[in-house]
C-alpha atoms as a PDB file:
ATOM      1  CA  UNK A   1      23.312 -85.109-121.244  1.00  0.00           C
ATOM      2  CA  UNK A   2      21.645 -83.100-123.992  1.00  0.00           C
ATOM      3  CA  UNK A   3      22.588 -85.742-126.938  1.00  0.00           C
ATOM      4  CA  UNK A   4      21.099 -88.157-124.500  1.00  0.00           C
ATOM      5  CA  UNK A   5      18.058 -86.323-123.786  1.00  0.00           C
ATOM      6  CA  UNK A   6      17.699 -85.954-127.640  1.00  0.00           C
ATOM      7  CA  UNK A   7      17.850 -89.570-128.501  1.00  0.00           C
ATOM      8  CA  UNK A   8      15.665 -90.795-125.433  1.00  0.00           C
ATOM      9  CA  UNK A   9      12.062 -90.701-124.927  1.00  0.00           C
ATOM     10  CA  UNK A  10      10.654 -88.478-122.011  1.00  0.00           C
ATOM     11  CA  UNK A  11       7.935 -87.464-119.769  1.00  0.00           C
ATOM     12  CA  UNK A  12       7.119 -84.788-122.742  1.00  0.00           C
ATOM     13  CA  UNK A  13       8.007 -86.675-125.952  1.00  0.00           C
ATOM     14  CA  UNK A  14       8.303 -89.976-127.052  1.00  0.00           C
ATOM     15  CA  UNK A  15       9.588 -90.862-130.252  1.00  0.00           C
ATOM     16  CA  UNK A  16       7.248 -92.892-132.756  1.00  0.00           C
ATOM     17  CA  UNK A  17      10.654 -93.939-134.995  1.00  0.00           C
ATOM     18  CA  UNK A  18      13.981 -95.426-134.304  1.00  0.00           C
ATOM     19  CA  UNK A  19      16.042 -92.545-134.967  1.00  0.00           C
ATOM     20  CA  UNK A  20      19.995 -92.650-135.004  1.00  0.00           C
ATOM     21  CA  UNK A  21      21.670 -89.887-132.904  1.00  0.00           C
ATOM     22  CA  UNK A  22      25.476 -88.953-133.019  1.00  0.00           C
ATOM     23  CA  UNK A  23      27.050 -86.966-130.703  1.00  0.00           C
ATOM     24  CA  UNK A  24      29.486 -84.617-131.955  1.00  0.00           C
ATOM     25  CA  UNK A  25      30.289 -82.930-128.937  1.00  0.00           C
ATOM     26  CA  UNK A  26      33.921 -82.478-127.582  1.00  0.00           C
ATOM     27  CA  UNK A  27      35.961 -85.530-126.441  1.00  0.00           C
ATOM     28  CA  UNK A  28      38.532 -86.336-124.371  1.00  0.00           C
ATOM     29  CA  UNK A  29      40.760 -86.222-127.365  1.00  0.00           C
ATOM     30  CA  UNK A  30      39.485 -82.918-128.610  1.00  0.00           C
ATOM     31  CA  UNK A  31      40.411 -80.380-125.729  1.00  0.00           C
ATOM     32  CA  UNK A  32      43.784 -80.735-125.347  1.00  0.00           C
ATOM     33  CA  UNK A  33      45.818 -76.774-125.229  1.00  0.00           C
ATOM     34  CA  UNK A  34      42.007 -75.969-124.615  1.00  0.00           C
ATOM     35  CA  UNK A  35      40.772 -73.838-121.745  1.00  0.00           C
ATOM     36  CA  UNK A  36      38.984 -75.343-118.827  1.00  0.00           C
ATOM     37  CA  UNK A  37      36.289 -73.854-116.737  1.00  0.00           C
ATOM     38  CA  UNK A  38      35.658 -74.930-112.777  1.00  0.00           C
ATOM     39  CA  UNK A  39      31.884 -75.781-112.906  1.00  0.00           C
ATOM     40  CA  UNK A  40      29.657 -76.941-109.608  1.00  0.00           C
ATOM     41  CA  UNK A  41      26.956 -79.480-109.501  1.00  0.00           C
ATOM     42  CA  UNK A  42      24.127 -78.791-107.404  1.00  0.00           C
ATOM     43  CA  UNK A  43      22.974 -82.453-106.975  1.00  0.00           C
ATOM     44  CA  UNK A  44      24.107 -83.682-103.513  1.00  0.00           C
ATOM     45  CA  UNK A  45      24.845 -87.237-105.169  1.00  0.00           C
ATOM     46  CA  UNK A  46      28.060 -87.864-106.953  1.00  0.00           C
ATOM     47  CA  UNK A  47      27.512 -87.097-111.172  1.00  0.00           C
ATOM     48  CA  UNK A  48      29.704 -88.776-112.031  1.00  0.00           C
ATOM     49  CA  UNK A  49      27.819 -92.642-112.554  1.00  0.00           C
ATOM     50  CA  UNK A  50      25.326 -90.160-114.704  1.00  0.00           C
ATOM     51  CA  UNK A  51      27.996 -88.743-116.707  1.00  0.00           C
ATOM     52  CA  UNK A  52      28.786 -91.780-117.730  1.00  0.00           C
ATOM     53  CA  UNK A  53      25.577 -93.118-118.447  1.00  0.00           C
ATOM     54  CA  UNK A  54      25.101 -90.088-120.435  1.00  0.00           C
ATOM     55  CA  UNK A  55      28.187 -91.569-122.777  1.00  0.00           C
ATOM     56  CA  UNK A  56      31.164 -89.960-120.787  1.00  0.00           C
ATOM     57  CA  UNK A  57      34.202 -92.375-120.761  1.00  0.00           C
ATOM     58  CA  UNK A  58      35.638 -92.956-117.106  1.00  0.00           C
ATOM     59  CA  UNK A  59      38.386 -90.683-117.932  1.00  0.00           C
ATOM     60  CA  UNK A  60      36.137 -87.855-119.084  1.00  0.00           C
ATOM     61  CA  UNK A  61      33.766 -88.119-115.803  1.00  0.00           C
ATOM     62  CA  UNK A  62      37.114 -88.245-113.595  1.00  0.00           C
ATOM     63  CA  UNK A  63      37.549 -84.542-115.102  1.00  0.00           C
ATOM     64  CA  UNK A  64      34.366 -83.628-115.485  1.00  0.00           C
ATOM     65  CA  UNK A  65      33.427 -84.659-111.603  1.00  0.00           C
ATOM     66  CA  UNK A  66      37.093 -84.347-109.656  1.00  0.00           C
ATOM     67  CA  UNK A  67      35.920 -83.632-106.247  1.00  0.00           C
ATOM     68  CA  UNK A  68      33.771 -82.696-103.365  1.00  0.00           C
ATOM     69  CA  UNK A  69      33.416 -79.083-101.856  1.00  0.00           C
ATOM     70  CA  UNK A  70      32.501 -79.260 -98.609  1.00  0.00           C
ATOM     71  CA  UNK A  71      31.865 -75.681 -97.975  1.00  0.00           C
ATOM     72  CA  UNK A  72      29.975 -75.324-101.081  1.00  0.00           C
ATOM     73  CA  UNK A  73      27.923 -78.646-100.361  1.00  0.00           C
ATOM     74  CA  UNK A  74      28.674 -79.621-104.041  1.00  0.00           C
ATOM     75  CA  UNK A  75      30.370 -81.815-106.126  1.00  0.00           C
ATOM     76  CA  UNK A  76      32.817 -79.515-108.496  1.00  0.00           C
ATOM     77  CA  UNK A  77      35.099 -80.411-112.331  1.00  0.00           C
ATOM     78  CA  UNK A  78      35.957 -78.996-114.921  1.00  0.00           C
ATOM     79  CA  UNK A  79      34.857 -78.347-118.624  1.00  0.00           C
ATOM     80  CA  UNK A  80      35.639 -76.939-122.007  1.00  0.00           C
ATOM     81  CA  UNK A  81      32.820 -75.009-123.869  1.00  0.00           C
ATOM     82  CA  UNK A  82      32.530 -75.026-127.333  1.00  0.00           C
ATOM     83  CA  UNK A  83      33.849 -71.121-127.100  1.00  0.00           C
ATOM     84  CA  UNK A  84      37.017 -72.273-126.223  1.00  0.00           C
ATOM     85  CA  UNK A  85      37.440 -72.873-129.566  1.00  0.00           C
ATOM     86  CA  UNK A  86      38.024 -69.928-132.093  1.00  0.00           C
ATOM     87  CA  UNK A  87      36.363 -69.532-135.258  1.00  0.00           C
ATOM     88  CA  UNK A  88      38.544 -71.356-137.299  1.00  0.00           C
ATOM     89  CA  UNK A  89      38.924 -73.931-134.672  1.00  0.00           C
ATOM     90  CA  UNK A  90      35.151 -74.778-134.577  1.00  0.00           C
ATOM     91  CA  UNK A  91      35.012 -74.535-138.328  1.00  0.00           C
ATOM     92  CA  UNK A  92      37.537 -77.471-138.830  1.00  0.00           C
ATOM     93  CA  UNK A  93      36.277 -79.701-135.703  1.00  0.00           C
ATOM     94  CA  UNK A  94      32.968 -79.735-137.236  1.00  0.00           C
ATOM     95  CA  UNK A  95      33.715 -80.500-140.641  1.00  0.00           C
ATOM     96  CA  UNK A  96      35.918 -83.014-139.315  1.00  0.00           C
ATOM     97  CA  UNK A  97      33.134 -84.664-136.924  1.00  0.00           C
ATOM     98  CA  UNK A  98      31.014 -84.863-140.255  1.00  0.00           C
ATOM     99  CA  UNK A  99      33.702 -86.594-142.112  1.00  0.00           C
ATOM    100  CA  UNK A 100      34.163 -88.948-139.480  1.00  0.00           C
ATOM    101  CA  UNK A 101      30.861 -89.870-139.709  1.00  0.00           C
ATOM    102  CA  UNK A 102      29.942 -89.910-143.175  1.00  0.00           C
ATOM    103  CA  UNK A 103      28.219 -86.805-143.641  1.00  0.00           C
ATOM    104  CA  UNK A 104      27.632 -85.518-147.104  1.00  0.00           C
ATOM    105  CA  UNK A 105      26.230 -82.554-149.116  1.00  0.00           C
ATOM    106  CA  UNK A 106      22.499 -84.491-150.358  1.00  0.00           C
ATOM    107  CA  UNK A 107      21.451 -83.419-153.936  1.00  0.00           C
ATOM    108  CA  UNK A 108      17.071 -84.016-153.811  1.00  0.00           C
ATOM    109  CA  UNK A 109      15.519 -86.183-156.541  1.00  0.00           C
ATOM    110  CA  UNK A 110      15.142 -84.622-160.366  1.00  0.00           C
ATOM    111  CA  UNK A 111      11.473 -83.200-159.861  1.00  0.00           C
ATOM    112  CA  UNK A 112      12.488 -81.192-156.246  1.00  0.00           C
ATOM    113  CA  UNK A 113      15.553 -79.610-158.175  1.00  0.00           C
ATOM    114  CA  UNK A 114      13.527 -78.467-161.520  1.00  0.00           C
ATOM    115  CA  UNK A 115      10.660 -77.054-159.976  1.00  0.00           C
ATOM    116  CA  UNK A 116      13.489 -75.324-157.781  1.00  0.00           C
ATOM    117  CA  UNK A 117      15.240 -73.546-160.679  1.00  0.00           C
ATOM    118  CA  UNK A 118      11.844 -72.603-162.458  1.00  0.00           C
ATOM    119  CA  UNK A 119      11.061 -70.915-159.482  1.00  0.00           C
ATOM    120  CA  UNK A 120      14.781 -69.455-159.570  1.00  0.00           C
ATOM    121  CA  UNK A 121      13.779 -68.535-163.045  1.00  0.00           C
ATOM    122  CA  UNK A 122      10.988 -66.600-162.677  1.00  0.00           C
ATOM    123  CA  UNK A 123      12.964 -64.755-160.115  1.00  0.00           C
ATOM    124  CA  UNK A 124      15.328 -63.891-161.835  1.00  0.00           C
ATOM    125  CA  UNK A 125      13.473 -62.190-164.689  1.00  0.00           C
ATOM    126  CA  UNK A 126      11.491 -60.141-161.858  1.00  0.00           C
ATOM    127  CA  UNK A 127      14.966 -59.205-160.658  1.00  0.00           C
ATOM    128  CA  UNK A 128      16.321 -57.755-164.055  1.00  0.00           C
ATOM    129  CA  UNK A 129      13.660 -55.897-165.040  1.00  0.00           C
ATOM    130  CA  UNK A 130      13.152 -54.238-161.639  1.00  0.00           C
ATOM    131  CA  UNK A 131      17.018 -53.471-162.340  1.00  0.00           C
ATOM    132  CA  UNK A 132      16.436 -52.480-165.774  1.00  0.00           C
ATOM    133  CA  UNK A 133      13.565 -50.031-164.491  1.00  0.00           C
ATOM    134  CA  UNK A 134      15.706 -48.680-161.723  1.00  0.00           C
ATOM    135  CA  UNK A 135      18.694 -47.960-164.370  1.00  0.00           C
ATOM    136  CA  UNK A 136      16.120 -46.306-166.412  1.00  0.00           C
ATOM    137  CA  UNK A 137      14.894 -44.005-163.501  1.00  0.00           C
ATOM    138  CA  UNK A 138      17.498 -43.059-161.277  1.00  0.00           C
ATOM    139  CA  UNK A 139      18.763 -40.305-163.170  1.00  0.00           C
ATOM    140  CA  UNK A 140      15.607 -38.667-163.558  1.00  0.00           C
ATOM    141  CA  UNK A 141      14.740 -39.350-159.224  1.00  0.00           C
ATOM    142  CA  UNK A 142      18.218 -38.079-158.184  1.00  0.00           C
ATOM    143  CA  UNK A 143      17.210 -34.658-160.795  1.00  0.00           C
ATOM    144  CA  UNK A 144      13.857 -34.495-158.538  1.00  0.00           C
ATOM    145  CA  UNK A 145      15.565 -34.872-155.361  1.00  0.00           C
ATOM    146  CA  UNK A 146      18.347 -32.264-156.211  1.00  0.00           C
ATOM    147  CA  UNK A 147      15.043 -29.941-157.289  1.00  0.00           C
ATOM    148  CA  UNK A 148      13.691 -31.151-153.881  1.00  0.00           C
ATOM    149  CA  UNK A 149      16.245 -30.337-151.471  1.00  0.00           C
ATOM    150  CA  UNK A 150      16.205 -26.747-153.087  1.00  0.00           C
ATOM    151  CA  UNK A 151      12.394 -25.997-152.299  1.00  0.00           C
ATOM    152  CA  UNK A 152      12.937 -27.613-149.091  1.00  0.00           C
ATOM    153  CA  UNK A 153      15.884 -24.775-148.882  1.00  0.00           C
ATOM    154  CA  UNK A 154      14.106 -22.349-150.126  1.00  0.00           C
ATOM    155  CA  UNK A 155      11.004 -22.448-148.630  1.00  0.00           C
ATOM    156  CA  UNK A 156       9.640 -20.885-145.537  1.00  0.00           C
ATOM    157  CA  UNK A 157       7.040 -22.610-143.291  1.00  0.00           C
ATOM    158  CA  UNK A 158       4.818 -20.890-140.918  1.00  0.00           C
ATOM    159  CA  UNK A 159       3.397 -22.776-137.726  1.00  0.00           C
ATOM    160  CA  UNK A 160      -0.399 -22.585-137.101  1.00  0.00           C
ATOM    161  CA  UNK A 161      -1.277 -19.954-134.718  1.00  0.00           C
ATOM    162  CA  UNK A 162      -2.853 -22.213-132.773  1.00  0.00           C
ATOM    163  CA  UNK A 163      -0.939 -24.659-133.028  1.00  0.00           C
ATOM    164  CA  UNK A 164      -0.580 -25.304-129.308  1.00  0.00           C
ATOM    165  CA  UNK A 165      -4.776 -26.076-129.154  1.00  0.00           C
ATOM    166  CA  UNK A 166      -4.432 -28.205-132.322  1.00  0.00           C
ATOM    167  CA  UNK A 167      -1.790 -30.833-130.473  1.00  0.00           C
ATOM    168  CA  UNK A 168      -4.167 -30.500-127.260  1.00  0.00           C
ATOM    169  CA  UNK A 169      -6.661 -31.748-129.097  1.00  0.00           C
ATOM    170  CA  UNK A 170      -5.378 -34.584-130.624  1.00  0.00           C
ATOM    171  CA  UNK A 171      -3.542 -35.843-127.704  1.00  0.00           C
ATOM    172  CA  UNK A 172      -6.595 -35.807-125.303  1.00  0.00           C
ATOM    173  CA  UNK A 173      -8.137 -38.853-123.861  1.00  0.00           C
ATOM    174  CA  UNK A 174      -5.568 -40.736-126.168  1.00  0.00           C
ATOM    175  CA  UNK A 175      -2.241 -43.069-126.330  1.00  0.00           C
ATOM    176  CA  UNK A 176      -0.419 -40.293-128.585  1.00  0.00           C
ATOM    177  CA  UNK A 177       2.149 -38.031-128.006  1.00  0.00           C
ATOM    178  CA  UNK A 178       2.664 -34.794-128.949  1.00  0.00           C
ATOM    179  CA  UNK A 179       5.162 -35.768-131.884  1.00  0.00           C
ATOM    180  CA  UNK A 180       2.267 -37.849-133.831  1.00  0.00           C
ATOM    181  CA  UNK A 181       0.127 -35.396-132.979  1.00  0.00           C
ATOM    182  CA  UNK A 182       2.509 -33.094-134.960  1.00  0.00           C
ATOM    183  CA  UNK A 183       3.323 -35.021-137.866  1.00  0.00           C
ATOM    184  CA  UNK A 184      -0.440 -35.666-138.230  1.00  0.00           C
ATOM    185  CA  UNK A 185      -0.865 -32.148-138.285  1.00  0.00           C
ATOM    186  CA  UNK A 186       1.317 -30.902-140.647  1.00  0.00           C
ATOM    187  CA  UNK A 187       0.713 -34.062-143.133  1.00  0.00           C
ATOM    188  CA  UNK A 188      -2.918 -32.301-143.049  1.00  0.00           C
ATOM    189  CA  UNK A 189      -1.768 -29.101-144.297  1.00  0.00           C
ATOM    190  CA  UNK A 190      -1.651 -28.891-147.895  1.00  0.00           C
ATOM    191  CA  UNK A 191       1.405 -27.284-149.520  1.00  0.00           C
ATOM    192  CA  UNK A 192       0.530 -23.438-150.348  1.00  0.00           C
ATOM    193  CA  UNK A 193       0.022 -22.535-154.154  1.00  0.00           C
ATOM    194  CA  UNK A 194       3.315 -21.001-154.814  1.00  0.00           C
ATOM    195  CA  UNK A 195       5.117 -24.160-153.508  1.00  0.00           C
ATOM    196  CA  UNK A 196       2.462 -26.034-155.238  1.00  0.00           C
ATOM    197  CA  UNK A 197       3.146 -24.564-158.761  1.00  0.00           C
ATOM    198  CA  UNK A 198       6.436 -25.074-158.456  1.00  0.00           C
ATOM    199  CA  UNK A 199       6.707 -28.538-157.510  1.00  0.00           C
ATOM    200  CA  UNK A 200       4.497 -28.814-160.681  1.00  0.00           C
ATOM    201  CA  UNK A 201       6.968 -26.705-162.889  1.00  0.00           C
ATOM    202  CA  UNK A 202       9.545 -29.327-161.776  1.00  0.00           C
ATOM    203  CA  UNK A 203       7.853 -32.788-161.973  1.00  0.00           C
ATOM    204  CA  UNK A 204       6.361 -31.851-165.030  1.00  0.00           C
ATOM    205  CA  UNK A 205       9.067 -31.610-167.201  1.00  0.00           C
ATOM    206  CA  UNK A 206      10.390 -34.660-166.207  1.00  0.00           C
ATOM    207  CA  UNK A 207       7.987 -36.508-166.608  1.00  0.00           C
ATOM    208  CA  UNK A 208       7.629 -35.528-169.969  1.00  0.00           C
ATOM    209  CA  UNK A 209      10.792 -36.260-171.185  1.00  0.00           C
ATOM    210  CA  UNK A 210      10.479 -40.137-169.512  1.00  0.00           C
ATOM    211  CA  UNK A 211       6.962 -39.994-171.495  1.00  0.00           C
ATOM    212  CA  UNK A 212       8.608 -39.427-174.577  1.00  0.00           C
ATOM    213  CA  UNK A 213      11.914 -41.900-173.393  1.00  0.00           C
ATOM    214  CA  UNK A 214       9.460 -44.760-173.286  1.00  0.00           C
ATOM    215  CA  UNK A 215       7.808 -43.704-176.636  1.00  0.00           C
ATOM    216  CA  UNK A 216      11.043 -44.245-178.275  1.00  0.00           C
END
């Protein structure tokens, strides 16, 4: 029913061109040693003459629509999902559907594929230098992260007295919590001039000797 619904017009689309449609699906022939599911149909009148106008053989609508449930007040069959299959399963009964049918790999026309590997190109050299730069740098940004991590150690912070009337006042008559109002705060406070000179007394060595790297 869904190939069909693809390949016919409908209340909400009508096709403009004659377009082919091949349904892949699973046959009759394909779900044998696979699992079957019950399923109901909630249509009071038999699915089976639409199953087959849908492209079900009379063999695949006698399993697909087997009987009448009374109780239920439906129509009930059985069906194999495409998760029957495992991954390798799936794998192989689609590449065999397409080779049944003629599918091949398409190669586009000369002017689609060159201004597809100038493009590639360019990429490329983007790529290698950003990889040259990182080689370059990464030495000298683990050495400032190592000197990082021991200031963070070292360091000792001390909360604003008032803090408590700081987060109050952000967070009043507004969407944000407490944490933002935090984080705001303390991205406001400027590092004191001991930590200061010291980040300074580490960065600027470093930065020195990549000065006089790239002046080589």
């Amino acid at each position: 029913n869904i190939a069909r619904t693809f390949g016919e017009d409908t209340e909400t689309y009508q096709f403009t061109d004659a377009v082919e449609l091949i349904d892949i699906g699973l046959r009759l022939e394909d779900i044998e040693g696979l699992e079957r599911e019950k399923v109901y149909y909630k249509k009071q009148k038999e699915p089976r003459k639409s199953a087959i106008k849908a492209g079900a053989s009379k063999k695949e609508a006698e399993i697909l629509v087997q009987n009448y449930d009374y109780n239920k007040a439906q129509w009930w069959g059985e069906r194999v999902e495409l998760n029957a299959l495992t991954a390798p399963q799936l794998i192989a009964f689609i590449e065999n559907k397409f080779e049944e049918h003629g599918v091949k790999k398409v190669v586009p026309e000369k002017k689609v594929l060159e201004k597809y590997y100038k493009a590639k190109h360019k990429a490329n050299m983007v790529d290698n230098i950003v990889d040259a730069l990182n080689q370059l740098f990464n030495p000298y940004i683990r050495k400032i992260e190592k000197e990082v991590a021991q200031i963070q150690k070292d360091i000792e912070i001390e909360a604003p007295q008032d803090l408590q009337e700081m987060v109050m006042e952000r967070i009043e008559g507004t969407t944000i919590n407490w944490t933002y109002a935090i984080a705001n705060i303390a991205n406001s406070k400027n590092a004191d001039a001991v930590t200061q000179k010291r980040i300074e007394a580490m960065i600027n060595p470093i930065l020195e000797e990549i000065k006089e790297k790239f002046e080589a």
